[in-house]
Protein backbone atom coordinates (compact mmCIF):
# COMPACT_ATOMS: atom_id res chain seq x y z
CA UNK A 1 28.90 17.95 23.42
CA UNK A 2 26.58 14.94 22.87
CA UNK A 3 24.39 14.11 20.23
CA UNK A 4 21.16 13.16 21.05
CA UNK A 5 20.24 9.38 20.97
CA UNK A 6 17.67 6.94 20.76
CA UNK A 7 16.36 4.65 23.13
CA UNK A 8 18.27 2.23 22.61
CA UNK A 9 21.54 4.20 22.34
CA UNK A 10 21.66 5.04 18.56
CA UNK A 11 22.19 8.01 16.47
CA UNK A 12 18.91 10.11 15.19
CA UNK A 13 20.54 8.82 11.78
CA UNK A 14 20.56 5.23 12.41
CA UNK A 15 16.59 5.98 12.93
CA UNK A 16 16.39 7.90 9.47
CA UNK A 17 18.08 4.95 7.53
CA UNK A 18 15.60 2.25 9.40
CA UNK A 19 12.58 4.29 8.40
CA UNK A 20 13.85 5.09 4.90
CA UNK A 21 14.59 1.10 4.55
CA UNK A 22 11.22 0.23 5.69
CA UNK A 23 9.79 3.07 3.29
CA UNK A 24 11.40 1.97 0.82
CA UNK A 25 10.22 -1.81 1.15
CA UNK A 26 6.39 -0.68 1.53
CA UNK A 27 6.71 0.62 -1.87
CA UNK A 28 8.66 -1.90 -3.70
CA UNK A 29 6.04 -4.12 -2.23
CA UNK A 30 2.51 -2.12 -3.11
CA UNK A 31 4.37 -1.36 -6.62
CA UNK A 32 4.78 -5.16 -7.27
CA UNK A 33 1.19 -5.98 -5.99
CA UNK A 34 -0.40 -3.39 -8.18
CA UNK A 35 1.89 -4.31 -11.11
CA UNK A 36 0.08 -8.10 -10.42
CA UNK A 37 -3.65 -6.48 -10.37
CA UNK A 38 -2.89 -4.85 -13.54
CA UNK A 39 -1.32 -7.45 -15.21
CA UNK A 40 -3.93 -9.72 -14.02
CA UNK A 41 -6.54 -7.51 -15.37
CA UNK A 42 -4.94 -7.74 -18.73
CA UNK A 43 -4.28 -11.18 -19.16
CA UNK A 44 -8.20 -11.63 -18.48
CA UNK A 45 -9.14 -8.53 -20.45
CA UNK A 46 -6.55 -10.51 -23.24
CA UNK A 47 -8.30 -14.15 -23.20
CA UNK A 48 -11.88 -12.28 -23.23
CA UNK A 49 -11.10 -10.37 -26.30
CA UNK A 50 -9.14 -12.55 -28.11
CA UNK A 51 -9.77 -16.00 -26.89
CA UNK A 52 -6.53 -16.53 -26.14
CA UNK A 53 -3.33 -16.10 -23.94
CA UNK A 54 -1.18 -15.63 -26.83
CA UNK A 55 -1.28 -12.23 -27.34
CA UNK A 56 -0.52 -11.95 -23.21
CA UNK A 57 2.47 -13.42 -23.66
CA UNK A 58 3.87 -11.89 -26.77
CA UNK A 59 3.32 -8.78 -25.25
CA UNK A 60 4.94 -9.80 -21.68
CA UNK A 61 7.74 -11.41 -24.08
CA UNK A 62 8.22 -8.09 -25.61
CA UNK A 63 8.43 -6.14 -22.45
CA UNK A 64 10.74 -7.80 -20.69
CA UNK A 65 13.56 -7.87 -23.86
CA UNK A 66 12.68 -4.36 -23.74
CA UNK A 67 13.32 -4.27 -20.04
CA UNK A 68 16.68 -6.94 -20.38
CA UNK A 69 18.21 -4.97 -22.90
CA UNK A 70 19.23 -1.77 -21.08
CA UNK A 71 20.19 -3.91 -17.94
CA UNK A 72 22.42 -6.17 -20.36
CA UNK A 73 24.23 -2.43 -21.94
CA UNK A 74 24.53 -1.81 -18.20
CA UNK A 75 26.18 -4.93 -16.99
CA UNK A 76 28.48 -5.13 -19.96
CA UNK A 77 29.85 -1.45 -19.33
CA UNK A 78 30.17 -1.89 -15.49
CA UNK A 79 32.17 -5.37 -16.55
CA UNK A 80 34.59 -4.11 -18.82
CA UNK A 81 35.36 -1.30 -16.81
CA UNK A 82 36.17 -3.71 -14.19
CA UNK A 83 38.77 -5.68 -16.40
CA UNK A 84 40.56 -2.93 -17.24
CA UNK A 85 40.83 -2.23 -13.50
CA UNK A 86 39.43 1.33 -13.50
């Protein structure tokens, strides 16, 4: 009993994983370009109300300790379990 296979030989699986990759890339990638747009669309919306870039850059500043924090909790766990060789 054989299991189908691709044209070039491969498993019907090996396809699913290449086209979930490539999904998956596509939307990291349109994520991170709209995530620009918008944050280009504050920053101007930012210097237009306030006449500055300050207020742009506290609030990046804030988001990204917000963001650092959970990965830092994360890291931290995931290294001591490693010392203690569990």
């Amino acid at each position: 009993m054989n299991a189908p296979r691709g044209p070039f030989g491969e498993s019907w699986r090996a396809w699913v994983a290449l086209g979930t990759g490539v999904l998956a890339v596509s939307a990291h990638s349109a994520s991170c370009m709209g995530a620009t747009l918008l944050a280009n669309q504050f920053t101007a919306w930012t210097f237009d109300h306030y006449g500055t870039y300050v207020p742009a850059w506290q609030t990046y500043t804030a988001l990204m300790t917000l963001a650092i924090v959970p990965v830092t909790w994360l890291w931290r766990r995931d290294a001591s379990t490693l010392a203690r060789g569990a």
